[in-house]
PDB file of N, CA and C in Angstrom:
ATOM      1  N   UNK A   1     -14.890  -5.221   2.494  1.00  0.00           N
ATOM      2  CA  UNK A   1     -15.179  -4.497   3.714  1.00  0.00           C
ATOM      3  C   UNK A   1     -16.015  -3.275   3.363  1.00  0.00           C
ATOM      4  N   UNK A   2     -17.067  -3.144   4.305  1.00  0.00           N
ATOM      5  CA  UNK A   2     -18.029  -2.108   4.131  1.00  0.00           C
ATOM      6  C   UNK A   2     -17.780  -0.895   4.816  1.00  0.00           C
ATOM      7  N   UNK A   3     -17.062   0.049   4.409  1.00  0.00           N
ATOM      8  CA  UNK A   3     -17.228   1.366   5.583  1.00  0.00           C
ATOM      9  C   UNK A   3     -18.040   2.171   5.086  1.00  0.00           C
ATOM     10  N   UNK A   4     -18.726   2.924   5.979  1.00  0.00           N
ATOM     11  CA  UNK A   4     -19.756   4.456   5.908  1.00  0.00           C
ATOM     12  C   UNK A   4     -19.529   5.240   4.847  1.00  0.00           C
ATOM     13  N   UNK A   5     -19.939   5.373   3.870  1.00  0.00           N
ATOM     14  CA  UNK A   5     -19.605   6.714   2.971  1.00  0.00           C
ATOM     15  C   UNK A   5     -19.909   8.139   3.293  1.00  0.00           C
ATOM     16  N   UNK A   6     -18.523   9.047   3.467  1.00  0.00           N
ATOM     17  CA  UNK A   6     -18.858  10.385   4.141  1.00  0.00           C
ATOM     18  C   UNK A   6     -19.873  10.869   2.837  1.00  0.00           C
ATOM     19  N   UNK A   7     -20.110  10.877   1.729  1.00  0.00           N
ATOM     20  CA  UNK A   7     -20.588  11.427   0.678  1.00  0.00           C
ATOM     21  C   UNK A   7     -20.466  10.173  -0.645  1.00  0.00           C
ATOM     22  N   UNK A   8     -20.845  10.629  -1.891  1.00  0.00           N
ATOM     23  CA  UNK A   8     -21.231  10.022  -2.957  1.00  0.00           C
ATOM     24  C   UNK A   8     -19.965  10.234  -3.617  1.00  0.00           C
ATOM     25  N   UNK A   9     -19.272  11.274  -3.542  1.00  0.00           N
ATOM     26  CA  UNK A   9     -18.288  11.928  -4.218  1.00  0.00           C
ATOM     27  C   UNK A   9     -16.780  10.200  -4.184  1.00  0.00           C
ATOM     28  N   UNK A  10     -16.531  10.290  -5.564  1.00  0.00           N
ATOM     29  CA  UNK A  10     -15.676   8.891  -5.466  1.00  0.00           C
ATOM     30  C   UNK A  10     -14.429   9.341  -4.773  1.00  0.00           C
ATOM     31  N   UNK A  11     -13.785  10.694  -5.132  1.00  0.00           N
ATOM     32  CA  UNK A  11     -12.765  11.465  -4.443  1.00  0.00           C
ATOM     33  C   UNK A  11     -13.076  11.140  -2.536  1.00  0.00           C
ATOM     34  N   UNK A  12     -13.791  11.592  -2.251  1.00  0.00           N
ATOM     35  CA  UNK A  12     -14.050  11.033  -0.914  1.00  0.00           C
ATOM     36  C   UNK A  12     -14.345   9.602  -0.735  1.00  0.00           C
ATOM     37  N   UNK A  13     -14.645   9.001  -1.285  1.00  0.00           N
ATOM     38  CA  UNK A  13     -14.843   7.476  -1.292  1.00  0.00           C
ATOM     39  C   UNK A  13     -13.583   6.555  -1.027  1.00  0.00           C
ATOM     40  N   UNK A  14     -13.194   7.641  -2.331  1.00  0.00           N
ATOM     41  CA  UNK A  14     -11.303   6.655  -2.142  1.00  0.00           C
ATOM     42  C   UNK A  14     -10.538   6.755  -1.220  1.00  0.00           C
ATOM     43  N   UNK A  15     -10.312   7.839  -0.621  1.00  0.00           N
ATOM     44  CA  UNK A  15      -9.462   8.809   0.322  1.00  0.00           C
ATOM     45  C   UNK A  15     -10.351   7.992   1.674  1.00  0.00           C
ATOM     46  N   UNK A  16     -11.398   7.701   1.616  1.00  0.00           N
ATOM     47  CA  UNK A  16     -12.096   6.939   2.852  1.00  0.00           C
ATOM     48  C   UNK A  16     -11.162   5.423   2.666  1.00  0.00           C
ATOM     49  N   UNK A  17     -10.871   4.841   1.979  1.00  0.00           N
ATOM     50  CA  UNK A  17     -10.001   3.749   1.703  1.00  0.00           C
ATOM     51  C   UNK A  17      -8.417   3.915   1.726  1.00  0.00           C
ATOM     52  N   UNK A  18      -8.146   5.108   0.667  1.00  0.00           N
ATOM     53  CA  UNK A  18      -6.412   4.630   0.997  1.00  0.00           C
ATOM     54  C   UNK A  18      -6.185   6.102   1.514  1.00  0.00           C
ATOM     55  N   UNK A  19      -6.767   7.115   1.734  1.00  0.00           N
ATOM     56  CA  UNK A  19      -6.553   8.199   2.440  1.00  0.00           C
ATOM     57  C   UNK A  19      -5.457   8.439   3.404  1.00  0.00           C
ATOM     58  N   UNK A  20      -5.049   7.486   4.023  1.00  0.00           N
ATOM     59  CA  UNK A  20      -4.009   7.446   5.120  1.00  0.00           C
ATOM     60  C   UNK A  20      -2.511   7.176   4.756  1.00  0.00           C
ATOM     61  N   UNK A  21      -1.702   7.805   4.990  1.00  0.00           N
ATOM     62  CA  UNK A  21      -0.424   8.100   4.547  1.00  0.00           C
ATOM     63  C   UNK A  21      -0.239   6.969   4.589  1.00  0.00           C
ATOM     64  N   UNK A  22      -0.009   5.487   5.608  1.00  0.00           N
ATOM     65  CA  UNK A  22       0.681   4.116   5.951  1.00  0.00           C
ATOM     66  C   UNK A  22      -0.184   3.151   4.456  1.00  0.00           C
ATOM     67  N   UNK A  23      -1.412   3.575   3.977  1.00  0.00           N
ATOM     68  CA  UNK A  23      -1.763   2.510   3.138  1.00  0.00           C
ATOM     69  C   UNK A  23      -1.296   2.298   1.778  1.00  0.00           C
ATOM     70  N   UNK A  24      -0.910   3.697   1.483  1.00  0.00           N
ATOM     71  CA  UNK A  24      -0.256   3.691  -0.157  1.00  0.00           C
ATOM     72  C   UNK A  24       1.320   3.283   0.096  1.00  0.00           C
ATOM     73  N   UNK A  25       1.298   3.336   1.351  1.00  0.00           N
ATOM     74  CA  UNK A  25       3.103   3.507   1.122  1.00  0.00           C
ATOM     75  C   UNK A  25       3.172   2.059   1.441  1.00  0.00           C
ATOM     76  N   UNK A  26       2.516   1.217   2.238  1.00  0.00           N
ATOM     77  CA  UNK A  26       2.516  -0.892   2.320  1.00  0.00           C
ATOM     78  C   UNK A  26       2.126  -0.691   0.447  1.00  0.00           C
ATOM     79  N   UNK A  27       1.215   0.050  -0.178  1.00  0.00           N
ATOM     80  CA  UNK A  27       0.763  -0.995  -1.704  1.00  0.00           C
ATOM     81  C   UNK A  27       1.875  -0.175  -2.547  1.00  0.00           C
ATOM     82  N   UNK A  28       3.050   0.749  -2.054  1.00  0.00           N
ATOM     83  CA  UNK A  28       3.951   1.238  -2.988  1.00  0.00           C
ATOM     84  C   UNK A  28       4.824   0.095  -2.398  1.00  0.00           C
ATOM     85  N   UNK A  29       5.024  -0.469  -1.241  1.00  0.00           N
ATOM     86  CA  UNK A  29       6.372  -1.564  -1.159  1.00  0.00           C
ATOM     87  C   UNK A  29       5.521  -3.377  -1.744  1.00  0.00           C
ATOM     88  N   UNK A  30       4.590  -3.056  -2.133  1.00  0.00           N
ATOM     89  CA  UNK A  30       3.610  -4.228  -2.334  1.00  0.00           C
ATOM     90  C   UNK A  30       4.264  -3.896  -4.098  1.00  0.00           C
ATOM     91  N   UNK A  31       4.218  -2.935  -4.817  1.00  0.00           N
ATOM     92  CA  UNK A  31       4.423  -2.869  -5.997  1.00  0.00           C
ATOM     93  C   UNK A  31       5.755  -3.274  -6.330  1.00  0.00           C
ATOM     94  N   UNK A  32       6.699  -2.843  -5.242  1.00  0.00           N
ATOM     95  CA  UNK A  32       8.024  -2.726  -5.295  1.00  0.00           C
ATOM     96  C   UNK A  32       8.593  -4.444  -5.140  1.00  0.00           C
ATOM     97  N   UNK A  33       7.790  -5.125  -4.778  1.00  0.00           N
ATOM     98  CA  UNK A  33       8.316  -6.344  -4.651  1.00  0.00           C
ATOM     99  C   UNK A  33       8.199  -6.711  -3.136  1.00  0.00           C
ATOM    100  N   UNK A  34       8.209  -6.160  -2.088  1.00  0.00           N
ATOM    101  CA  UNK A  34       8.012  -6.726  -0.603  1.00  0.00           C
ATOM    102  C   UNK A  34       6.770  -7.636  -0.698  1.00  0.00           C
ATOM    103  N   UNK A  35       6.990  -8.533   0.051  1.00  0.00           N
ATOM    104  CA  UNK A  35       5.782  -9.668   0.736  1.00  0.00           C
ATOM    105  C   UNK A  35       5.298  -9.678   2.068  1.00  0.00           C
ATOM    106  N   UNK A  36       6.674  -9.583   3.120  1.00  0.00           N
ATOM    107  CA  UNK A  36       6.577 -10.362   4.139  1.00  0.00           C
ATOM    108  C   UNK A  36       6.442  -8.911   4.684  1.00  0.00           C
ATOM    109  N   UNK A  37       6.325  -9.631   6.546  1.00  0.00           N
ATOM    110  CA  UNK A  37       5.898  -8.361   7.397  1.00  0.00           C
ATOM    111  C   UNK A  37       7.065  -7.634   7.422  1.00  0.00           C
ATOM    112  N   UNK A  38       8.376  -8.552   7.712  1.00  0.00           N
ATOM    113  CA  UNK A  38       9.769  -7.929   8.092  1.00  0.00           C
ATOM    114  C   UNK A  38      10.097  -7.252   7.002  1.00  0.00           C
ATOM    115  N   UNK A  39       9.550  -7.365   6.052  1.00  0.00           N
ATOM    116  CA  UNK A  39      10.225  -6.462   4.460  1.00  0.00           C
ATOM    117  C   UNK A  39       9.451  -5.411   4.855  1.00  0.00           C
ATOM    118  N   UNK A  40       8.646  -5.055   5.195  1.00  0.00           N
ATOM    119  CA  UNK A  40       7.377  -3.628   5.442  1.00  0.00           C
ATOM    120  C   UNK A  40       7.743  -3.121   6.256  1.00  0.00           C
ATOM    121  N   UNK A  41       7.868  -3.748   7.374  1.00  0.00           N
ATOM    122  CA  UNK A  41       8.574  -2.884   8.957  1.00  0.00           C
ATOM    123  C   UNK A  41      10.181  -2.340   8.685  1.00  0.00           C
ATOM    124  N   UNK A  42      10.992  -2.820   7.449  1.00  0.00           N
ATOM    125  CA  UNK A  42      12.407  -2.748   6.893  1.00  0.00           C
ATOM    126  C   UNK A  42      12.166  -1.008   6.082  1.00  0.00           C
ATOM    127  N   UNK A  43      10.812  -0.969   5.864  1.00  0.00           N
ATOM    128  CA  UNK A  43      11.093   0.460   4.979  1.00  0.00           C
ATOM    129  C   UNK A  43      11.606   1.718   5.683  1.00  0.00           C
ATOM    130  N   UNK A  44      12.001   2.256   4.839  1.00  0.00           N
ATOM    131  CA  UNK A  44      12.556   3.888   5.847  1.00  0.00           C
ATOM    132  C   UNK A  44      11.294   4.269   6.389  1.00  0.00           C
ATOM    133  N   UNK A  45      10.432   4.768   5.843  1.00  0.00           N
ATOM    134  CA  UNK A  45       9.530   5.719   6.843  1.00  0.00           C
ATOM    135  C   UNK A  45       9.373   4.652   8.225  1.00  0.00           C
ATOM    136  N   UNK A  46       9.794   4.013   8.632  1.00  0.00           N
ATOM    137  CA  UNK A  46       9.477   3.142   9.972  1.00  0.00           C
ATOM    138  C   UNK A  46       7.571   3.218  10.667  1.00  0.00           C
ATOM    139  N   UNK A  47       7.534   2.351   9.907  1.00  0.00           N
ATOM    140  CA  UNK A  47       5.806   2.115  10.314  1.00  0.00           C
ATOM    141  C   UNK A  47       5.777   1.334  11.791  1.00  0.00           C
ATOM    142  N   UNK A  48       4.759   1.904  12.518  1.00  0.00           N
ATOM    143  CA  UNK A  48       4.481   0.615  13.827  1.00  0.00           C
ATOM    144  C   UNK A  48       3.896  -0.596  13.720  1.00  0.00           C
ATOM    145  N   UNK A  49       4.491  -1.539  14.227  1.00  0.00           N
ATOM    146  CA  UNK A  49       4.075  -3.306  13.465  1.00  0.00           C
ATOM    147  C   UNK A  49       2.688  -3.056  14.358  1.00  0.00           C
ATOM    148  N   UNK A  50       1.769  -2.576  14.920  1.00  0.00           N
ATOM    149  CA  UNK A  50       0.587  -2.550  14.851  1.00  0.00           C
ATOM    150  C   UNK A  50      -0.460  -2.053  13.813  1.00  0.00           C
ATOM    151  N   UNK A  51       0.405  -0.514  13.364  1.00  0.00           N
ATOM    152  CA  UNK A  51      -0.397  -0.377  11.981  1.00  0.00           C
ATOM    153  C   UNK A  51      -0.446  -0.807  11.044  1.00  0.00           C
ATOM    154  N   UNK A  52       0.845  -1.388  10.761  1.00  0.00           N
ATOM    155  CA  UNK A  52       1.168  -2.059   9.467  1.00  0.00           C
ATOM    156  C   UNK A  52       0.149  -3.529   9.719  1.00  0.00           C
ATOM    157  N   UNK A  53       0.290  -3.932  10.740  1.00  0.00           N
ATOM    158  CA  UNK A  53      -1.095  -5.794  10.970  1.00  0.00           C
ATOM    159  C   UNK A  53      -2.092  -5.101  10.595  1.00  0.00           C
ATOM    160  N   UNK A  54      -2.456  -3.664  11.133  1.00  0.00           N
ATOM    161  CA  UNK A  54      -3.774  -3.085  10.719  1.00  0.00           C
ATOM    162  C   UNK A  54      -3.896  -2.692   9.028  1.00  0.00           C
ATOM    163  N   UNK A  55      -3.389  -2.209   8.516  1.00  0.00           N
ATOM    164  CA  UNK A  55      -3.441  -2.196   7.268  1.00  0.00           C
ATOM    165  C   UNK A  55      -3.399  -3.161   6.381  1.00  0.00           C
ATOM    166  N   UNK A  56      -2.671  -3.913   6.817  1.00  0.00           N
ATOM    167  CA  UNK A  56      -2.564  -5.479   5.944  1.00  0.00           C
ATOM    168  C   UNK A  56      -4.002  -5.870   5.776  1.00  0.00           C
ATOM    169  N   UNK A  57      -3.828  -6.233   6.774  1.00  0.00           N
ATOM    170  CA  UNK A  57      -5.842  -6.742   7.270  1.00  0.00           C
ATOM    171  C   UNK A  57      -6.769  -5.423   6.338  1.00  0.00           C
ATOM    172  N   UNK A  58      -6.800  -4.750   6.379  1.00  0.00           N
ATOM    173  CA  UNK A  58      -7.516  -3.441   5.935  1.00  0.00           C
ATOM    174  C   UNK A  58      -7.464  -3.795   4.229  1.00  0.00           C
ATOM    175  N   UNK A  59      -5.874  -4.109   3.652  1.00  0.00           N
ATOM    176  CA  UNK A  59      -6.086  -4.027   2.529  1.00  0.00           C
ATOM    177  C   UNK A  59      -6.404  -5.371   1.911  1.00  0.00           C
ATOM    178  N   UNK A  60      -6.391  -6.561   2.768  1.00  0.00           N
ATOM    179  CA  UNK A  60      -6.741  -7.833   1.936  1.00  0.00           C
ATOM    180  C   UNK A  60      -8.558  -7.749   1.814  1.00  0.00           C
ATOM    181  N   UNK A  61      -8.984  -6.765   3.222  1.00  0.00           N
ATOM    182  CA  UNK A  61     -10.468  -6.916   3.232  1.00  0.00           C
ATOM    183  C   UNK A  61     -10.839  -6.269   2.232  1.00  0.00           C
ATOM    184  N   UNK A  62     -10.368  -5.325   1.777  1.00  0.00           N
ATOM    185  CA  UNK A  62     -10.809  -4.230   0.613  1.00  0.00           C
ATOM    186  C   UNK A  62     -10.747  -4.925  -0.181  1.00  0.00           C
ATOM    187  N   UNK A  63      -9.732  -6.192  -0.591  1.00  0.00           N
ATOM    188  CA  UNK A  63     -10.137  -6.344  -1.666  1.00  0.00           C
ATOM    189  C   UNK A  63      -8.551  -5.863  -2.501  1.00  0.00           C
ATOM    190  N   UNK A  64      -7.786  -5.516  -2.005  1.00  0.00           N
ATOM    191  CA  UNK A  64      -6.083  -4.479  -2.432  1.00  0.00           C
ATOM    192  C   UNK A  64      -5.440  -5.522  -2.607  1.00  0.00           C
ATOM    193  N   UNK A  65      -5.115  -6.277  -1.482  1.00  0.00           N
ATOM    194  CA  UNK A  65      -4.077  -7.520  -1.244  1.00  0.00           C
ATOM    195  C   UNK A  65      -4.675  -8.601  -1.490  1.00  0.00           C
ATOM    196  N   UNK A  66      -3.821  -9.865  -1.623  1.00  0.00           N
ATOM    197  CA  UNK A  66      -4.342 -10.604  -0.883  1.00  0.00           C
ATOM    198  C   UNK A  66      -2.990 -11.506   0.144  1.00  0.00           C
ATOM    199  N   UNK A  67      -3.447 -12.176   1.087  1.00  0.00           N
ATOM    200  CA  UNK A  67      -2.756 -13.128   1.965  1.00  0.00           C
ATOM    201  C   UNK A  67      -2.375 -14.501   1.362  1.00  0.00           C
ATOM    202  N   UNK A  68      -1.299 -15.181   1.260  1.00  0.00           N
ATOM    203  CA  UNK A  68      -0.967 -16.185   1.268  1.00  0.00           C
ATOM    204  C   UNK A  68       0.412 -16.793   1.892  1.00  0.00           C
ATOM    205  N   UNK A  69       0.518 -18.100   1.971  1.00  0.00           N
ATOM    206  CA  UNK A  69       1.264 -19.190   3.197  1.00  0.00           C
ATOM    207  C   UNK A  69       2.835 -18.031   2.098  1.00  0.00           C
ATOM    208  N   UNK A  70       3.590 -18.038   2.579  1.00  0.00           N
ATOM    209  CA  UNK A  70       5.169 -17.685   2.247  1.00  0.00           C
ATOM    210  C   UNK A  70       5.746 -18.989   1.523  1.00  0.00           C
ATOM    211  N   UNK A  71       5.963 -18.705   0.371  1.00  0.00           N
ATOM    212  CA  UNK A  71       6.990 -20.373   0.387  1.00  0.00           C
ATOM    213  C   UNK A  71       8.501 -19.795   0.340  1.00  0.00           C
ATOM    214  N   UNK A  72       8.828 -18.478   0.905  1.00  0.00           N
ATOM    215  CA  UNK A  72      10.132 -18.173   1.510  1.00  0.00           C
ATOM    216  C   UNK A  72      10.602 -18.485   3.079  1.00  0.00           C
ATOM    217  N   UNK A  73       9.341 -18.567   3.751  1.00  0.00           N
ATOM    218  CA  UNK A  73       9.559 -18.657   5.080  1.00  0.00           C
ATOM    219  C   UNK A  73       7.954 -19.546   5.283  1.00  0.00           C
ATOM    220  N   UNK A  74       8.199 -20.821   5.725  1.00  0.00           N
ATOM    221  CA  UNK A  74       7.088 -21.453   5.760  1.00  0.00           C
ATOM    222  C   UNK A  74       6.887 -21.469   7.349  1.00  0.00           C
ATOM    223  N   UNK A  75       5.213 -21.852   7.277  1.00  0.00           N
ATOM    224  CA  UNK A  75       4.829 -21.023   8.580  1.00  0.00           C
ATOM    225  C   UNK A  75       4.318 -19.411   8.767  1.00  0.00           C
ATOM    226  N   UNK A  76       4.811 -18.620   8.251  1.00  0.00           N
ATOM    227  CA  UNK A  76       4.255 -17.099   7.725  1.00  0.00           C
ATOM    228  C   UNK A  76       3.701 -17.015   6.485  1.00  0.00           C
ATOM    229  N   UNK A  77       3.077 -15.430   6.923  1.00  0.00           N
ATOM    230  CA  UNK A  77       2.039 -15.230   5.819  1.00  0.00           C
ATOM    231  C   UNK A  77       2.661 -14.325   4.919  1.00  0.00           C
ATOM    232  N   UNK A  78       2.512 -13.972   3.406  1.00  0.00           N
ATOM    233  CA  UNK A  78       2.966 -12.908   2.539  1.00  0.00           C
ATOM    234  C   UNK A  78       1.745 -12.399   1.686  1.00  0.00           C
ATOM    235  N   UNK A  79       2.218 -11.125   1.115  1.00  0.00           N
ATOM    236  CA  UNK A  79       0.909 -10.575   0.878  1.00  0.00           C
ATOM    237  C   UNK A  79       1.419  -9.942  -0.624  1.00  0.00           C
ATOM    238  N   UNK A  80       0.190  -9.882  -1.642  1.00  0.00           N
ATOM    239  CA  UNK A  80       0.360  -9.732  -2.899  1.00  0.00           C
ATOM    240  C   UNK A  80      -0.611  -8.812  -3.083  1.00  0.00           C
ATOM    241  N   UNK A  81      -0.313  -7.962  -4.276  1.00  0.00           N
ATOM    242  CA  UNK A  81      -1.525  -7.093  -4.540  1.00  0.00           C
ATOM    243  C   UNK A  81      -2.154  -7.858  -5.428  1.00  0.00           C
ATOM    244  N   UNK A  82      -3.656  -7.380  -5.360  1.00  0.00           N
ATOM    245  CA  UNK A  82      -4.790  -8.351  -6.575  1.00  0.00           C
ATOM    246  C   UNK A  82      -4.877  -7.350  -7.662  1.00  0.00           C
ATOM    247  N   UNK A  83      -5.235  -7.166  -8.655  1.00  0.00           N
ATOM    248  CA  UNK A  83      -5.859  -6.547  -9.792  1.00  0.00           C
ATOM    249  C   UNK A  83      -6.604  -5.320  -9.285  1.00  0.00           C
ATOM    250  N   UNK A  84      -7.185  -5.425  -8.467  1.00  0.00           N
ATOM    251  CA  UNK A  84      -7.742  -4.066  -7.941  1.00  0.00           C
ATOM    252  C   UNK A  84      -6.679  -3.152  -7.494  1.00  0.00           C
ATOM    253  N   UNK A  85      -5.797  -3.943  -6.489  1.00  0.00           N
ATOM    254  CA  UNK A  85      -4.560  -3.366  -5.861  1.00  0.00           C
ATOM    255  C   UNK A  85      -3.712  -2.415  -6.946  1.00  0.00           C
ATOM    256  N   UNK A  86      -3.262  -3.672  -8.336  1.00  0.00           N
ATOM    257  CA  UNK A  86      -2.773  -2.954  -9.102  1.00  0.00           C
ATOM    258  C   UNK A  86      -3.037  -1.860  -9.690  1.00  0.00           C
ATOM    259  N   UNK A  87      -4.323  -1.907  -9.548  1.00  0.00           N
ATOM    260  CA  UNK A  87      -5.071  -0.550 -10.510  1.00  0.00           C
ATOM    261  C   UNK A  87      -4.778   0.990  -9.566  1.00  0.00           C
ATOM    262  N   UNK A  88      -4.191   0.743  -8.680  1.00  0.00           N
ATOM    263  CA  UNK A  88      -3.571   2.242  -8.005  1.00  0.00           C
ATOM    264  C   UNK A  88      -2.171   2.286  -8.095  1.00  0.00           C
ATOM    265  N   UNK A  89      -1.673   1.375  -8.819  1.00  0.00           N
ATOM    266  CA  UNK A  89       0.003   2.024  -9.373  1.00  0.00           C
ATOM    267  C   UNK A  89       0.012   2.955 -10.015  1.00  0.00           C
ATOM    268  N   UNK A  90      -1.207   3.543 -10.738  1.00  0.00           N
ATOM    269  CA  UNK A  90      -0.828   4.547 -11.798  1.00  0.00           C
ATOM    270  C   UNK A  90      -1.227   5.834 -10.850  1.00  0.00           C
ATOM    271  N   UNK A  91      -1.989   5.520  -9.817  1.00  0.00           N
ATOM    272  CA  UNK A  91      -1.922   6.841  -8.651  1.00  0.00           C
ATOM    273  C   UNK A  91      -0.467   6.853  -8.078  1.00  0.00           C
ATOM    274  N   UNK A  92      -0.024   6.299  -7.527  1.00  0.00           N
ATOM    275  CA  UNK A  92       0.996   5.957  -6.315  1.00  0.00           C
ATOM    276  C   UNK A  92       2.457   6.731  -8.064  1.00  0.00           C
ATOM    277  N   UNK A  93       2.347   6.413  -9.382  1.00  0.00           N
ATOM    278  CA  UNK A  93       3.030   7.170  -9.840  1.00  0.00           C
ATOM    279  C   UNK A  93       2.838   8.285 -10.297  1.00  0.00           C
ATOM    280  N   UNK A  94       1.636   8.481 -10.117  1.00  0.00           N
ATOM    281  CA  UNK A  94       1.729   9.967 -10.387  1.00  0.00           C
ATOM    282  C   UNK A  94       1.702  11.107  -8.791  1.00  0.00           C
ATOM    283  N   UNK A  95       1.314  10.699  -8.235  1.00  0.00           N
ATOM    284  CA  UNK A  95       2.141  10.686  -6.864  1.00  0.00           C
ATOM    285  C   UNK A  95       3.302  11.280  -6.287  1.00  0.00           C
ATOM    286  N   UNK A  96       4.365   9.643  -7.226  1.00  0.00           N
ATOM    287  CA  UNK A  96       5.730  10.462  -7.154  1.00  0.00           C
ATOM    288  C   UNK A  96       6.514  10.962  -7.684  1.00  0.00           C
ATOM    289  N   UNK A  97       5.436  11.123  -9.276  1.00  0.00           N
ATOM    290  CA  UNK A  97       5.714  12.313 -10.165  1.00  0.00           C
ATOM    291  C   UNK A  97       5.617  13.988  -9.721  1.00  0.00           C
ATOM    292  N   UNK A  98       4.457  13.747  -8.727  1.00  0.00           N
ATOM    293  CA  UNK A  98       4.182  15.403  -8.396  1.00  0.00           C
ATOM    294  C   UNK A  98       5.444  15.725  -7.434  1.00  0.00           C
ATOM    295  N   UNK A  99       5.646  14.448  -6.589  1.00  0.00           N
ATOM    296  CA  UNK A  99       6.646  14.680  -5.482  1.00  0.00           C
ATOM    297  C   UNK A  99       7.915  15.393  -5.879  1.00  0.00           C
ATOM    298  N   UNK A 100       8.672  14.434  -7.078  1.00  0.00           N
ATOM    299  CA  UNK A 100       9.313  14.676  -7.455  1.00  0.00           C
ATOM    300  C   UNK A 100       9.871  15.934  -8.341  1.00  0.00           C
ATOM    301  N   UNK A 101       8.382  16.886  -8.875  1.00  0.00           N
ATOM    302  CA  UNK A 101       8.786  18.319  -9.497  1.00  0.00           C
ATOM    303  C   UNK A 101       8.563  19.029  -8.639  1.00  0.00           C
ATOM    304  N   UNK A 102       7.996  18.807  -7.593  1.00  0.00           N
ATOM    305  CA  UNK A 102       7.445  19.827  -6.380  1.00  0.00           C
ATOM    306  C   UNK A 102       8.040  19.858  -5.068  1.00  0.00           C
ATOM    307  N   UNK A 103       8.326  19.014  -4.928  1.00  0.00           N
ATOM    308  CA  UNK A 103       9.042  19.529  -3.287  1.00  0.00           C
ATOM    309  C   UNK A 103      10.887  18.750  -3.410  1.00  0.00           C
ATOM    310  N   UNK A 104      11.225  19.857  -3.121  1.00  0.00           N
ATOM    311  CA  UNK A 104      12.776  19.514  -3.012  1.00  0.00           C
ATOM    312  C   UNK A 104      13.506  18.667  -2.028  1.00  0.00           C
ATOM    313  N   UNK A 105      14.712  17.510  -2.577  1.00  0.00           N
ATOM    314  CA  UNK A 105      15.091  16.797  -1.883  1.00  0.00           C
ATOM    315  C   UNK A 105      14.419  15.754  -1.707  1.00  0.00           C
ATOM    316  N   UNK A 106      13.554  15.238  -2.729  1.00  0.00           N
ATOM    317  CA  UNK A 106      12.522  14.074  -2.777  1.00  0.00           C
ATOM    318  C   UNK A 106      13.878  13.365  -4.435  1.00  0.00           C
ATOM    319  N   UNK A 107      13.683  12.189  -4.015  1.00  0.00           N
ATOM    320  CA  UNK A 107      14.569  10.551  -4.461  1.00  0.00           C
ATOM    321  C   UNK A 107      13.430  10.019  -5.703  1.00  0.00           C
ATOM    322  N   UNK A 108      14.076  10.203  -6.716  1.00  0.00           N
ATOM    323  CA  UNK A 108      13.270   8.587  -7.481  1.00  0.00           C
ATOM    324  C   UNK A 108      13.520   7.569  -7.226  1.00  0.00           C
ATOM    325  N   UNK A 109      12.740   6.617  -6.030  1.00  0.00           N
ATOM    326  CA  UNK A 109      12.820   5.419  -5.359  1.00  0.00           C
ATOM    327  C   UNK A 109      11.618   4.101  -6.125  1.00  0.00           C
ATOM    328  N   UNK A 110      10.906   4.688  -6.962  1.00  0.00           N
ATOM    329  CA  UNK A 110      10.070   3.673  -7.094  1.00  0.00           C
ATOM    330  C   UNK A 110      10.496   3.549  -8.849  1.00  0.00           C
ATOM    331  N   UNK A 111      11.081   2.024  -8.880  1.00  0.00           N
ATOM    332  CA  UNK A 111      11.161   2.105 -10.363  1.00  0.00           C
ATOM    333  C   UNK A 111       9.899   1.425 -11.028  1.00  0.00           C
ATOM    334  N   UNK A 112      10.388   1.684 -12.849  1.00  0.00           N
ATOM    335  CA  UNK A 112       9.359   1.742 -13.695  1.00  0.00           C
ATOM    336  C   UNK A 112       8.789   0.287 -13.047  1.00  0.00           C
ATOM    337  N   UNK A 113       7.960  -0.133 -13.686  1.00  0.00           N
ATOM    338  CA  UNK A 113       7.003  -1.489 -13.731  1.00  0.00           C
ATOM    339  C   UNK A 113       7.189  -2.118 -15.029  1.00  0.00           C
TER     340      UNK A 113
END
């Protein structure tokens, strides 16, 4: 998927891609092991099953995810991160490394890999 580049700068480039609070937190439950839609809409922060269809879609076009048939629930779709996808686990932990020395009352919820 092609969007507009506000600038050249890759910092803005990226943040034009996963910039939005709902996209790291679907490829942090994508890391964590979730597939399906009902496992995503199941997380605490309670996402709206419109953004979450929107992001899905957003991240298979990028190139993050990809889509395939469920062989847990046949008939539905489940979604995997690709190699690109993976390559932002080491953001998403350092992330909730900062979270975790910096703001109080923040959980180590995402285990190692």
């Amino acid at each position: 998927m092609k969007t507009a580049k506000r600038s050249p700068c890759p910092v803005a480039c990226t943040l034009d891609i996963i910039g939005d609070k709902w996209t790291l937190l679907v490829i942090r439950d994508m890391m964590l092991g979730r597939s399906h839609f009902k496992d995503f809409i199941a997380s605490p922060e309670g996402i709206a099953t419109n953004i979450l269809a929107d992001r899905l879609t957003k991240l298979v076009e990028w190139g993050l995810a990809q889509k395939h048939p469920s062989t847990e629930s046949p008939g539905r779709d489940a979604y995997r991160l690709t190699k690109k996808g993976e390559s932002l686990i080491a953001i998403l932990k350092s992330v909730a490394k900062w979270g975790l020395e910096n703001i109080p009352g923040t959980e180590q919820r995402m285990q190692p890999m």
